[in-house]
PDB file of N, CA and C in Angstrom:
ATOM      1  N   UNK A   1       0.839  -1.175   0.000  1.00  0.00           N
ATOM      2  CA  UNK A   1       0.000   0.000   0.000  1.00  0.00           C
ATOM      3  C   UNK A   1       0.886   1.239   0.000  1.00  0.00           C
ATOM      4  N   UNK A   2       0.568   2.831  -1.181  1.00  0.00           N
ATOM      5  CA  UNK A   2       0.850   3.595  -0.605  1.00  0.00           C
ATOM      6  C   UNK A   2       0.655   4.808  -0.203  1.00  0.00           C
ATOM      7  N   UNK A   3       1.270   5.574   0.331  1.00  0.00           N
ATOM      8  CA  UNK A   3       0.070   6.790   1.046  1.00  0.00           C
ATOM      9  C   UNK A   3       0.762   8.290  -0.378  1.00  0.00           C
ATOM     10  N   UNK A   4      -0.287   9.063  -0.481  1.00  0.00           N
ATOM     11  CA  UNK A   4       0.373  10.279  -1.010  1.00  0.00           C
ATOM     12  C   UNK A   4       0.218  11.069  -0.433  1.00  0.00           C
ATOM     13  N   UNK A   5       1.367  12.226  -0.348  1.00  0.00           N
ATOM     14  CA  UNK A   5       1.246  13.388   0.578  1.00  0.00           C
ATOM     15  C   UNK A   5       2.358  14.522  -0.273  1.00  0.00           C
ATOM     16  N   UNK A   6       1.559  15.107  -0.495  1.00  0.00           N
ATOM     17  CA  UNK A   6       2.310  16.793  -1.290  1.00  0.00           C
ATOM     18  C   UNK A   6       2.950  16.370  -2.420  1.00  0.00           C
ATOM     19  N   UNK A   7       2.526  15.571  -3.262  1.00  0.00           N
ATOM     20  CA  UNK A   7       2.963  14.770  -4.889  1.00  0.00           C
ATOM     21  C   UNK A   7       3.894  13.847  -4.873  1.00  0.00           C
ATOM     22  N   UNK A   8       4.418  13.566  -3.421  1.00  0.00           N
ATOM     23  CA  UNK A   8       5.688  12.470  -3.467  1.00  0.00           C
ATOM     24  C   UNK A   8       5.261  11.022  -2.589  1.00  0.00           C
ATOM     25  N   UNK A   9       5.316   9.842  -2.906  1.00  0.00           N
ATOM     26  CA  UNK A   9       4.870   8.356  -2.924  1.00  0.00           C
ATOM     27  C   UNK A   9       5.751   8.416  -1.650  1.00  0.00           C
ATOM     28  N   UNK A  10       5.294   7.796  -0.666  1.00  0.00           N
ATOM     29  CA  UNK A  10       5.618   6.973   0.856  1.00  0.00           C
ATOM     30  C   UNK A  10       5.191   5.478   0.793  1.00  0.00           C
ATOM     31  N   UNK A  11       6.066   4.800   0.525  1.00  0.00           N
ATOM     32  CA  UNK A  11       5.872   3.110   0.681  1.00  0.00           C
ATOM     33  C   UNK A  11       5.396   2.807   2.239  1.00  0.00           C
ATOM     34  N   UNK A  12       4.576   1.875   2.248  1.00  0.00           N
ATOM     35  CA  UNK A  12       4.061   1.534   3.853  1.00  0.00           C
ATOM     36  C   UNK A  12       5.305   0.786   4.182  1.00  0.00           C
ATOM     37  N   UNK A  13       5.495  -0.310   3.189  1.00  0.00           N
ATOM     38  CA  UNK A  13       6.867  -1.645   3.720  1.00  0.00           C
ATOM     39  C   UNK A  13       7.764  -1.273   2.672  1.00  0.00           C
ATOM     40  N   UNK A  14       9.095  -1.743   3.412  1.00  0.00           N
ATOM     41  CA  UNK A  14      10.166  -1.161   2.681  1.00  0.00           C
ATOM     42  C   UNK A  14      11.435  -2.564   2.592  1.00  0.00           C
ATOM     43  N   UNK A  15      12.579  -2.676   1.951  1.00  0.00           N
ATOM     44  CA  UNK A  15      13.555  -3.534   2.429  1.00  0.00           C
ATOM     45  C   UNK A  15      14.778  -2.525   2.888  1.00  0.00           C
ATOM     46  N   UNK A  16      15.043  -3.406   3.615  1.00  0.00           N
ATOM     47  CA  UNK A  16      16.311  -2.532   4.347  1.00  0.00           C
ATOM     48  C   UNK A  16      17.314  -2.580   2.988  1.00  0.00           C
ATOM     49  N   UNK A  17      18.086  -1.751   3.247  1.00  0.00           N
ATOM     50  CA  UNK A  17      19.493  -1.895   2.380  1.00  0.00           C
ATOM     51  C   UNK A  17      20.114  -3.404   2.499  1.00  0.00           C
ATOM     52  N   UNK A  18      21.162  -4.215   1.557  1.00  0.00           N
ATOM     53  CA  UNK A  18      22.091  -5.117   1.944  1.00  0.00           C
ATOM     54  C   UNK A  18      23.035  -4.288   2.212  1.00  0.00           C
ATOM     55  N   UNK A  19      23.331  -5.372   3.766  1.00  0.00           N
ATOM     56  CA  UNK A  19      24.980  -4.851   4.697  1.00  0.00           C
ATOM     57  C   UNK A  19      25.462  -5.157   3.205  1.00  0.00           C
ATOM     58  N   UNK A  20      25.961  -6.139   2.748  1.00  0.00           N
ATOM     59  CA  UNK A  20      26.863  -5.916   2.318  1.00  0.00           C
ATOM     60  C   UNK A  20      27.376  -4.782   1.292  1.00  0.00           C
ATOM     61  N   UNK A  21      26.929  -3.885   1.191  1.00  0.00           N
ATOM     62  CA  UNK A  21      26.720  -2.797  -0.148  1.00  0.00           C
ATOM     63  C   UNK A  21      27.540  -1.690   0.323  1.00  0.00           C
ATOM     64  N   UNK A  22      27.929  -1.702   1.476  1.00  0.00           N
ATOM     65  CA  UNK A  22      28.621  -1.007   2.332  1.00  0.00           C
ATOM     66  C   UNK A  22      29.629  -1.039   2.835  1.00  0.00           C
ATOM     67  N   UNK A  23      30.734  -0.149   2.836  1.00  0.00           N
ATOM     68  CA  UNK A  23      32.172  -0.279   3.071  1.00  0.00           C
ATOM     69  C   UNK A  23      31.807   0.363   4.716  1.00  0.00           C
ATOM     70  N   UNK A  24      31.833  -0.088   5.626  1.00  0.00           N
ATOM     71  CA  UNK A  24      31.578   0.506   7.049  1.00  0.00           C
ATOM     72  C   UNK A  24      33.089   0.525   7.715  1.00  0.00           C
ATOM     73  N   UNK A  25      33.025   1.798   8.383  1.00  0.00           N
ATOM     74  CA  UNK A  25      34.637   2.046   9.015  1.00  0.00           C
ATOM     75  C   UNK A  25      33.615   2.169  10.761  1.00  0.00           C
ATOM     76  N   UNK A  26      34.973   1.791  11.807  1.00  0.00           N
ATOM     77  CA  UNK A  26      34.763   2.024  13.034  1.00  0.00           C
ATOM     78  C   UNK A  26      34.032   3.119  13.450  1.00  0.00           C
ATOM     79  N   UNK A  27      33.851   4.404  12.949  1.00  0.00           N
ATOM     80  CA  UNK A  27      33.391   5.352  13.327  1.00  0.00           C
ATOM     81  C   UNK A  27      32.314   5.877  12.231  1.00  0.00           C
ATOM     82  N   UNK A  28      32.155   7.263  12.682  1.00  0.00           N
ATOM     83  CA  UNK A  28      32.093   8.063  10.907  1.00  0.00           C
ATOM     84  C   UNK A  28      33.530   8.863  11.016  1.00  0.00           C
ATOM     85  N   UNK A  29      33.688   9.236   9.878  1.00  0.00           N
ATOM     86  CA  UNK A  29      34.851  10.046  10.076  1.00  0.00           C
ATOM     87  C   UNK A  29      34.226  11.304   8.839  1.00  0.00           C
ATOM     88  N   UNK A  30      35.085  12.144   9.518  1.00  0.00           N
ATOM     89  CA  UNK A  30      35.123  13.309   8.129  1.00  0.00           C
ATOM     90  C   UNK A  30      36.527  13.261   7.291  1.00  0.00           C
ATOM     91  N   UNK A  31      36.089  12.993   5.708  1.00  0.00           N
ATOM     92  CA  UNK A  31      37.240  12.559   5.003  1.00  0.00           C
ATOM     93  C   UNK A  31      38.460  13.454   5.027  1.00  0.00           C
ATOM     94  N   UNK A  32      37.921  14.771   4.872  1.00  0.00           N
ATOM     95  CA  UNK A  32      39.231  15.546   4.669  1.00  0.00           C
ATOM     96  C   UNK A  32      40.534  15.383   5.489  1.00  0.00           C
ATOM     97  N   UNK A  33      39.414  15.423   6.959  1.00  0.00           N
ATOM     98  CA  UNK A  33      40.122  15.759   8.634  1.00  0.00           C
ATOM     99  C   UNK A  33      39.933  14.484   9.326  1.00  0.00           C
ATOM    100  N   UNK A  34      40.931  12.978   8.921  1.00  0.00           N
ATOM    101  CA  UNK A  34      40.780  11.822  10.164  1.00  0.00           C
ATOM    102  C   UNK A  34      40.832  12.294  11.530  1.00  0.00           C
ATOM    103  N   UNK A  35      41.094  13.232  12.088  1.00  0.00           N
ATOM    104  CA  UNK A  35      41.354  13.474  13.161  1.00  0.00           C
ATOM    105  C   UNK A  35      39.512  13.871  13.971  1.00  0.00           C
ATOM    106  N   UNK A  36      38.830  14.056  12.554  1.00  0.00           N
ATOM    107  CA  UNK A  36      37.135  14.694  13.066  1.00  0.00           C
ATOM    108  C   UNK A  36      36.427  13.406  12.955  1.00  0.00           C
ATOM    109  N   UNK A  37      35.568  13.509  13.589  1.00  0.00           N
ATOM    110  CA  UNK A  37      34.240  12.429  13.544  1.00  0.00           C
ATOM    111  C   UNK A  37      32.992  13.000  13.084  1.00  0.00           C
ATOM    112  N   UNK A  38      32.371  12.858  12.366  1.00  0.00           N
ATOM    113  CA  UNK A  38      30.812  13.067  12.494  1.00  0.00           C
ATOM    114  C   UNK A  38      30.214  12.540  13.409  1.00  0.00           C
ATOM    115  N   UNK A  39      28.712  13.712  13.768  1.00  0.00           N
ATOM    116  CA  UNK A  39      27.727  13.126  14.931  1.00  0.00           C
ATOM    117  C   UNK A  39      26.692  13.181  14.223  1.00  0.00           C
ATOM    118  N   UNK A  40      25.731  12.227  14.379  1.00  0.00           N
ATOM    119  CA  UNK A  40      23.917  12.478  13.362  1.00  0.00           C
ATOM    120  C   UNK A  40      23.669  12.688  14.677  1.00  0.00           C
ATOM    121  N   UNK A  41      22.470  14.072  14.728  1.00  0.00           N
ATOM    122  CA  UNK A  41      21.797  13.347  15.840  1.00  0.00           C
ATOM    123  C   UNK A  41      20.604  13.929  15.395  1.00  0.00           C
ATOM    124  N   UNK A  42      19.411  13.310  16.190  1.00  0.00           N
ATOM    125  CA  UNK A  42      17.596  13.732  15.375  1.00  0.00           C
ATOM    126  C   UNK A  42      16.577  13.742  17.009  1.00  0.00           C
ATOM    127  N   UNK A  43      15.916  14.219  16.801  1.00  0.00           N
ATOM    128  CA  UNK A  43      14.521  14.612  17.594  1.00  0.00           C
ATOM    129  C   UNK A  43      13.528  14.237  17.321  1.00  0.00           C
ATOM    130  N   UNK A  44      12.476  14.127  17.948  1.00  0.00           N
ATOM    131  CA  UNK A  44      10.999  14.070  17.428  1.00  0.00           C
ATOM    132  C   UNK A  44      10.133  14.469  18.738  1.00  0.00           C
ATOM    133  N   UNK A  45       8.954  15.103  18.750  1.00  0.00           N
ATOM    134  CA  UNK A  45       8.185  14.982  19.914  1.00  0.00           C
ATOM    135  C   UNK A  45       6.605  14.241  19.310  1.00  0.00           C
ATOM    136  N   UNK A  46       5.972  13.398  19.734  1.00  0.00           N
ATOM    137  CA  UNK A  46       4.667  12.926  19.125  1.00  0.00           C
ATOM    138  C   UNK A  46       4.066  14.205  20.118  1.00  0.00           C
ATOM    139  N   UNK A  47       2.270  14.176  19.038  1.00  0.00           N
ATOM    140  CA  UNK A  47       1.943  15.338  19.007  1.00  0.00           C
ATOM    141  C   UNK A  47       1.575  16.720  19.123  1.00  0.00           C
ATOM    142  N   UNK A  48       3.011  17.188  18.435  1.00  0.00           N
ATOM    143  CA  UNK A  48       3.828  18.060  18.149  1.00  0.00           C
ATOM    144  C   UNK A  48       2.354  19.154  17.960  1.00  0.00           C
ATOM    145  N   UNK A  49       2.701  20.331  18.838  1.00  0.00           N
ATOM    146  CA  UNK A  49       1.951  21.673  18.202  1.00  0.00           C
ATOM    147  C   UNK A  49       0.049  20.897  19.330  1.00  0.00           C
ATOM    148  N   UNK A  50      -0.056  20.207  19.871  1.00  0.00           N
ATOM    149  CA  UNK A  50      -1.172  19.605  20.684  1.00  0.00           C
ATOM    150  C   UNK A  50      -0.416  19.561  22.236  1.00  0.00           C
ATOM    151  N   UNK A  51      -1.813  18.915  22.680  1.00  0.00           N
ATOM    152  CA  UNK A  51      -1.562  18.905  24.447  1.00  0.00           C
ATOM    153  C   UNK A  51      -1.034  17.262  24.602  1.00  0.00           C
ATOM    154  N   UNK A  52      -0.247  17.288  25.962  1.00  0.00           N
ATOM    155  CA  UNK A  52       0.360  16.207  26.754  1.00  0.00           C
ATOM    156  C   UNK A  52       1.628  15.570  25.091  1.00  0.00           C
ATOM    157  N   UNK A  53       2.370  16.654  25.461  1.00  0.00           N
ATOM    158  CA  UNK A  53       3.597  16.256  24.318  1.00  0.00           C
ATOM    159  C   UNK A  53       4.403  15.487  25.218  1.00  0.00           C
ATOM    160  N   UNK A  54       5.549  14.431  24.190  1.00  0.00           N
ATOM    161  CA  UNK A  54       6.676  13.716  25.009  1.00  0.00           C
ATOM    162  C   UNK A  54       7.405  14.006  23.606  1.00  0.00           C
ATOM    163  N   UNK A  55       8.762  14.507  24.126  1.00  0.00           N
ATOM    164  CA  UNK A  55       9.738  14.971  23.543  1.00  0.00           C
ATOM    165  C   UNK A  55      10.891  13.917  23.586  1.00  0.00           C
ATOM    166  N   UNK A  56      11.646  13.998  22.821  1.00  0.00           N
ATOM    167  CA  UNK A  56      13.150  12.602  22.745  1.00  0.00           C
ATOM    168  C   UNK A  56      14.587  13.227  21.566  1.00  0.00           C
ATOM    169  N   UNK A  57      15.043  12.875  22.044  1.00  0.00           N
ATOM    170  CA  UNK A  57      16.462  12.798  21.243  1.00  0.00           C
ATOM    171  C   UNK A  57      17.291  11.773  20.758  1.00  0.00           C
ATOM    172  N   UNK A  58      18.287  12.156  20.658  1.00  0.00           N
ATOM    173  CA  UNK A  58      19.523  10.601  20.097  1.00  0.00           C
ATOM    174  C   UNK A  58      20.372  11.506  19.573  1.00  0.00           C
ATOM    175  N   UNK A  59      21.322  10.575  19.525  1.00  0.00           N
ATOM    176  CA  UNK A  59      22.461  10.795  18.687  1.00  0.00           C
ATOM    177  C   UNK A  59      23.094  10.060  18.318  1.00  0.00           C
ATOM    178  N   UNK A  60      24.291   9.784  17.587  1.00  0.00           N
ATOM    179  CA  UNK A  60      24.960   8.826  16.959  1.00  0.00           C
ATOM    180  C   UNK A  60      26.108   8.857  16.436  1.00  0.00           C
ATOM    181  N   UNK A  61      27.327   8.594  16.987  1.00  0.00           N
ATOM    182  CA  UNK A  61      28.736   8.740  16.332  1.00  0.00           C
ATOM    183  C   UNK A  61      29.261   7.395  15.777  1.00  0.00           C
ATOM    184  N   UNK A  62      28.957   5.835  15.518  1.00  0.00           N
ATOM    185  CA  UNK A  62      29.316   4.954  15.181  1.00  0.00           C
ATOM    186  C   UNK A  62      28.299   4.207  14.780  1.00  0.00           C
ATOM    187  N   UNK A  63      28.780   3.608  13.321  1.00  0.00           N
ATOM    188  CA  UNK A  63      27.089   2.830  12.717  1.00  0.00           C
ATOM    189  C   UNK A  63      27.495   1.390  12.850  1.00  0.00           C
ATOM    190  N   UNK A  64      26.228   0.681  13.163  1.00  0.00           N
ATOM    191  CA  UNK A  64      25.986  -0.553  13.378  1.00  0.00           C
ATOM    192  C   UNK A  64      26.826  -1.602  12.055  1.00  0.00           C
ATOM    193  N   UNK A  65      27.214  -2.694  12.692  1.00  0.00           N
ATOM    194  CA  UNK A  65      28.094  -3.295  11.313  1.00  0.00           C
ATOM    195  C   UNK A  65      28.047  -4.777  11.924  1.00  0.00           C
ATOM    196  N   UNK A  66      28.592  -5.464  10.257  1.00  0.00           N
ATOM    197  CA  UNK A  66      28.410  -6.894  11.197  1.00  0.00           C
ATOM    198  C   UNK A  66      29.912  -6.853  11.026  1.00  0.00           C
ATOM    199  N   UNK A  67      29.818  -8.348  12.149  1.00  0.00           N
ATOM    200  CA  UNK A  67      31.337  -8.440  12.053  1.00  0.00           C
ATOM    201  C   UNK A  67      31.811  -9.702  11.375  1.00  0.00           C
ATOM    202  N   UNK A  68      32.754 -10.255  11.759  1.00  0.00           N
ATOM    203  CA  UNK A  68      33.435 -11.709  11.002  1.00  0.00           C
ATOM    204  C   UNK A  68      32.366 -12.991  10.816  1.00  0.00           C
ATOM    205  N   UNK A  69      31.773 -12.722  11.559  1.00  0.00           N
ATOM    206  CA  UNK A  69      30.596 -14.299  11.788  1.00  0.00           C
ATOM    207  C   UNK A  69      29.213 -13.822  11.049  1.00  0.00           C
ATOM    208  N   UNK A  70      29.464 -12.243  10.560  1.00  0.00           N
ATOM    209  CA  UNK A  70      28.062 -11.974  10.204  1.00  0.00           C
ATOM    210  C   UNK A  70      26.627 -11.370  11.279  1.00  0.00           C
ATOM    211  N   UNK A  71      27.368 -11.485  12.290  1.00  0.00           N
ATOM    212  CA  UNK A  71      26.229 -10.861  13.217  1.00  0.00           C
ATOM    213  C   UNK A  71      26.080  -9.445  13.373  1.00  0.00           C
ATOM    214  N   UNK A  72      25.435  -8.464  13.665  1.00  0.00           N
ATOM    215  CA  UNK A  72      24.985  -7.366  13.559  1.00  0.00           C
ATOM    216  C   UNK A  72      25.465  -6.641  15.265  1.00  0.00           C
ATOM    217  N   UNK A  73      26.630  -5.929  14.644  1.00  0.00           N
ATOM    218  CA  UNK A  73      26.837  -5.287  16.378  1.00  0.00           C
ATOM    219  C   UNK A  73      26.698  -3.427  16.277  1.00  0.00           C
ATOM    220  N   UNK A  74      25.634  -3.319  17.415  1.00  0.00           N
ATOM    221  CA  UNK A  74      24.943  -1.690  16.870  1.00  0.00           C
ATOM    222  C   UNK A  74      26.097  -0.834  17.725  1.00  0.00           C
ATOM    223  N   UNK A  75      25.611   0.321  17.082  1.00  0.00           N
ATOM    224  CA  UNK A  75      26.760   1.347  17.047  1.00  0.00           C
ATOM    225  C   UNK A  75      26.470   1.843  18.307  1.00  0.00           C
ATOM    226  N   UNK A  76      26.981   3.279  18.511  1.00  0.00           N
ATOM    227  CA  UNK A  76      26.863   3.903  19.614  1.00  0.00           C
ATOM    228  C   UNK A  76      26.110   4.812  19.270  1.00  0.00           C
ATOM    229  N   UNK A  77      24.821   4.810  19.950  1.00  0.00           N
ATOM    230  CA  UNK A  77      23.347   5.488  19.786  1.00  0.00           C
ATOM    231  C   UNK A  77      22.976   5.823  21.001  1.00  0.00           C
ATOM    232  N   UNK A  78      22.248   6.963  21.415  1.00  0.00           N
ATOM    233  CA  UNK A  78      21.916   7.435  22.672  1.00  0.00           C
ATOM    234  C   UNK A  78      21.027   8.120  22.386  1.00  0.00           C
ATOM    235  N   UNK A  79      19.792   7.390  23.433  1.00  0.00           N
ATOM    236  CA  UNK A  79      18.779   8.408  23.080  1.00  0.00           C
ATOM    237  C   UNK A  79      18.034   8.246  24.379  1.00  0.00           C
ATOM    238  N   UNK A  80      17.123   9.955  24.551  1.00  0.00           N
ATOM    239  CA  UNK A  80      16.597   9.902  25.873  1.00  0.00           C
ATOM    240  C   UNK A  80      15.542  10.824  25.853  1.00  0.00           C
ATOM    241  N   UNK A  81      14.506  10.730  26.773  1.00  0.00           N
ATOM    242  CA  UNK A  81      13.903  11.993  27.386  1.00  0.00           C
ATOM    243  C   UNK A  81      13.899  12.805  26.889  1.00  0.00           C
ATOM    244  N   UNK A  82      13.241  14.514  26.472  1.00  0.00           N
ATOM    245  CA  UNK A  82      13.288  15.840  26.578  1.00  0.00           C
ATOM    246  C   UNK A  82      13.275  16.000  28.140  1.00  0.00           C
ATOM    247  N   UNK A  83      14.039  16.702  28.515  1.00  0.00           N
ATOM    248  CA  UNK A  83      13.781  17.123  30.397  1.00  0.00           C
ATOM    249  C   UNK A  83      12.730  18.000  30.209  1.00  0.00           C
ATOM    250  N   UNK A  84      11.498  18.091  31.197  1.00  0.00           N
ATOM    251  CA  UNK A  84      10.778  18.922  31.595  1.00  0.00           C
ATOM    252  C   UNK A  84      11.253  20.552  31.693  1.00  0.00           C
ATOM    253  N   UNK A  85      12.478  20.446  32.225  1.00  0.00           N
ATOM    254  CA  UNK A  85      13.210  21.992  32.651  1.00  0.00           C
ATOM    255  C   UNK A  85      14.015  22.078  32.220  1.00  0.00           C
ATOM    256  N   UNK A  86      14.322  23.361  31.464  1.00  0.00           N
ATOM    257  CA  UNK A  86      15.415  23.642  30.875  1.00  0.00           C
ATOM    258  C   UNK A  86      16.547  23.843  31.776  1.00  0.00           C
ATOM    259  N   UNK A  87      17.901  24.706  31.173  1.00  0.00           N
ATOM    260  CA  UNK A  87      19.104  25.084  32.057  1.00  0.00           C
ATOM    261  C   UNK A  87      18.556  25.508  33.476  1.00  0.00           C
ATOM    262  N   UNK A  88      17.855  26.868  32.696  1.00  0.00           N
ATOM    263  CA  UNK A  88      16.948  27.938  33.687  1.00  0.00           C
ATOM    264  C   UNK A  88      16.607  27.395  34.953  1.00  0.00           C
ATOM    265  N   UNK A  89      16.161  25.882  35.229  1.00  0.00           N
ATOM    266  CA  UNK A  89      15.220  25.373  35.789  1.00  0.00           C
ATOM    267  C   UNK A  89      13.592  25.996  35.793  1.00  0.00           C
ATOM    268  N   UNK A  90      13.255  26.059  34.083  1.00  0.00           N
ATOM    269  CA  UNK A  90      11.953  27.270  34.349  1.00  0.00           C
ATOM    270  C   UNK A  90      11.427  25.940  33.384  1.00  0.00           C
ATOM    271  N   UNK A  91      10.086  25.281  34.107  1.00  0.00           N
ATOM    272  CA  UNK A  91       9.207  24.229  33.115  1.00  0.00           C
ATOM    273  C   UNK A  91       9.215  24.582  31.791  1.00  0.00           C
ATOM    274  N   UNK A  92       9.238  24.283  31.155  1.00  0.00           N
ATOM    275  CA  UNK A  92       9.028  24.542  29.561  1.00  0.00           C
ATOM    276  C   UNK A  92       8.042  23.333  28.697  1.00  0.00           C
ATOM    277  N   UNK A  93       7.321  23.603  28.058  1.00  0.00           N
ATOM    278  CA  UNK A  93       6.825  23.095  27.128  1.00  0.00           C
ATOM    279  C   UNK A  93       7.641  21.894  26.053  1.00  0.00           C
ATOM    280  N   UNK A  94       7.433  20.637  26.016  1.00  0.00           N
ATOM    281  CA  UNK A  94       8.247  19.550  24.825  1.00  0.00           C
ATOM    282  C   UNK A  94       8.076  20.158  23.424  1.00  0.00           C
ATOM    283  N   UNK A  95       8.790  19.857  23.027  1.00  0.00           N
ATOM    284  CA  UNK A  95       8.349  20.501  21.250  1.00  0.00           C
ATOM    285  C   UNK A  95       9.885  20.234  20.732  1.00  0.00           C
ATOM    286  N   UNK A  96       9.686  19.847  19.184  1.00  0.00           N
ATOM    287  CA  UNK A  96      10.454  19.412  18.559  1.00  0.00           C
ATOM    288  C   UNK A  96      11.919  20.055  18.427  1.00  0.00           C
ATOM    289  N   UNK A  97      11.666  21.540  18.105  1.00  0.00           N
ATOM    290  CA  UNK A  97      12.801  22.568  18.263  1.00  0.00           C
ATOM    291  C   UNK A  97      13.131  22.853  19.521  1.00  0.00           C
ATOM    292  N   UNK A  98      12.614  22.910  20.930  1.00  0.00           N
ATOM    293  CA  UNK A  98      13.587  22.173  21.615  1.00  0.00           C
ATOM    294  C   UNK A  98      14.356  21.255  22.122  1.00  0.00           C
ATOM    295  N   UNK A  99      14.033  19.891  21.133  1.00  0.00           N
ATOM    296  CA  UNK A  99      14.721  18.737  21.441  1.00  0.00           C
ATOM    297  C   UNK A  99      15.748  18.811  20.772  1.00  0.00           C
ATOM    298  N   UNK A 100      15.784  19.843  19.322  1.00  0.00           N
ATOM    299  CA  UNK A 100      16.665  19.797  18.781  1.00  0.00           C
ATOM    300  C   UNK A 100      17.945  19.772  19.167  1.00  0.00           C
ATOM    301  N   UNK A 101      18.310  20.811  19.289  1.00  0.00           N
ATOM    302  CA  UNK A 101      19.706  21.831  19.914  1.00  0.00           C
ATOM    303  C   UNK A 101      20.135  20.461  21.466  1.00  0.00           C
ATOM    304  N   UNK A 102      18.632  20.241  22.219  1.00  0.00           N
ATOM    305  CA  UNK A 102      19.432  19.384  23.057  1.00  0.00           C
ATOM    306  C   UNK A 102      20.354  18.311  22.999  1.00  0.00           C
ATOM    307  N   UNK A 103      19.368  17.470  21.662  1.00  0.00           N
ATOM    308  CA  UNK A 103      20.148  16.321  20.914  1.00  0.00           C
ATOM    309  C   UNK A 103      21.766  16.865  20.734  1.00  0.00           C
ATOM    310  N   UNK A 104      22.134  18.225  20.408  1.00  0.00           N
ATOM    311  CA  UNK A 104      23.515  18.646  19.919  1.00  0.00           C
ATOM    312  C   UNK A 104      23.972  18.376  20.729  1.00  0.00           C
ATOM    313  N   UNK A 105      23.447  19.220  22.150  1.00  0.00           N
ATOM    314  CA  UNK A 105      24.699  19.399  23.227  1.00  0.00           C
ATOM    315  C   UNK A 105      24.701  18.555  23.868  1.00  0.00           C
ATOM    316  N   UNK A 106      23.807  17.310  24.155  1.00  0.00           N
ATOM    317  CA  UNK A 106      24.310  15.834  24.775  1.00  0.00           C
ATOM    318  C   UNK A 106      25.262  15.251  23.761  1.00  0.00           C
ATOM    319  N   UNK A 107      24.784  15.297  22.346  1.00  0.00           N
ATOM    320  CA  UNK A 107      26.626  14.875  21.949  1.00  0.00           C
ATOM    321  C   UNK A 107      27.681  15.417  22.014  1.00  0.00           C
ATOM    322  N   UNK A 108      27.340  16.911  21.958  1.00  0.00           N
ATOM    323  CA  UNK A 108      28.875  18.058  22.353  1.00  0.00           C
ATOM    324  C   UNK A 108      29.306  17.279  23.649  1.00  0.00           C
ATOM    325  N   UNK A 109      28.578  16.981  24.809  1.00  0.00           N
ATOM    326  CA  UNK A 109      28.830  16.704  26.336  1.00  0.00           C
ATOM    327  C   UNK A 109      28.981  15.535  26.460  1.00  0.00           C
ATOM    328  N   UNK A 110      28.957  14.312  25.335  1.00  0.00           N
ATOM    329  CA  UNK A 110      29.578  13.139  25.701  1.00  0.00           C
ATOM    330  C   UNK A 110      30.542  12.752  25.056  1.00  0.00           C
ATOM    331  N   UNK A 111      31.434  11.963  25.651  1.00  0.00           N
ATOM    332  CA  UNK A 111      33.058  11.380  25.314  1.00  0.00           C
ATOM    333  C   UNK A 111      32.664  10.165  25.084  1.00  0.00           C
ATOM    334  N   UNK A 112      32.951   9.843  23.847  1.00  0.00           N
ATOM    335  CA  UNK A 112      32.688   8.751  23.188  1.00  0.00           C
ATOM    336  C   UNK A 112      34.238   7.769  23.292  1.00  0.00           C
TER     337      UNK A 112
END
């Protein structure tokens, strides 16, 4: 089945990629600079812009890979909570753009 939304096709079921199609290194790295890593990191709050929101983050500096036997060993992914209170300690509202920026600075603030 599939859904349309603003002229572009969304498949309901999908296949994953084949591992094997993929040259996977220990980390990410940035090519220019071995010395840099890339971080992904993403947000979401379910519903967003409505009442009783729950907010979340993640991040991600190492992608999942198999190893010699073929088994699947996942990367280093972290994901958590929106806190209720900001720095301020002043309640704040969940919402997507503030999970954002948080997602950053829990990866700025962790040593991988």
């Amino acid at each position: 089945m599939m859904y349309r939304a603003a002229g572009r096709v969304y498949p309901e079921l999908f296949d994953p990629p084949n591992p094997a199609s993929f040259d996977y290194e220990h980390r990410y790295i940035r090519k220019p600079n071995t010395r840099e890593i890339l971080i992904y990191t993403d947000r979401a709050c379910s519903r967003n812009g409505q009442c009783y929101l729950r907010g979340g983050c993640s991040f991600l500096y190492q992608p999942s890979v198999f190893n010699e036997e073929g088994a699947l060993t996942h990367g280093v992914t972290v994901s958590f909570s929106l806190e209720a209170c900001g720095p301020t300690g002043v309640l704040n509202q969940h919402t997507s753009n503030r999970a954002e920026p948080r997602a950053v600075i829990a990866a700025l603030q962790s040593r991988g």
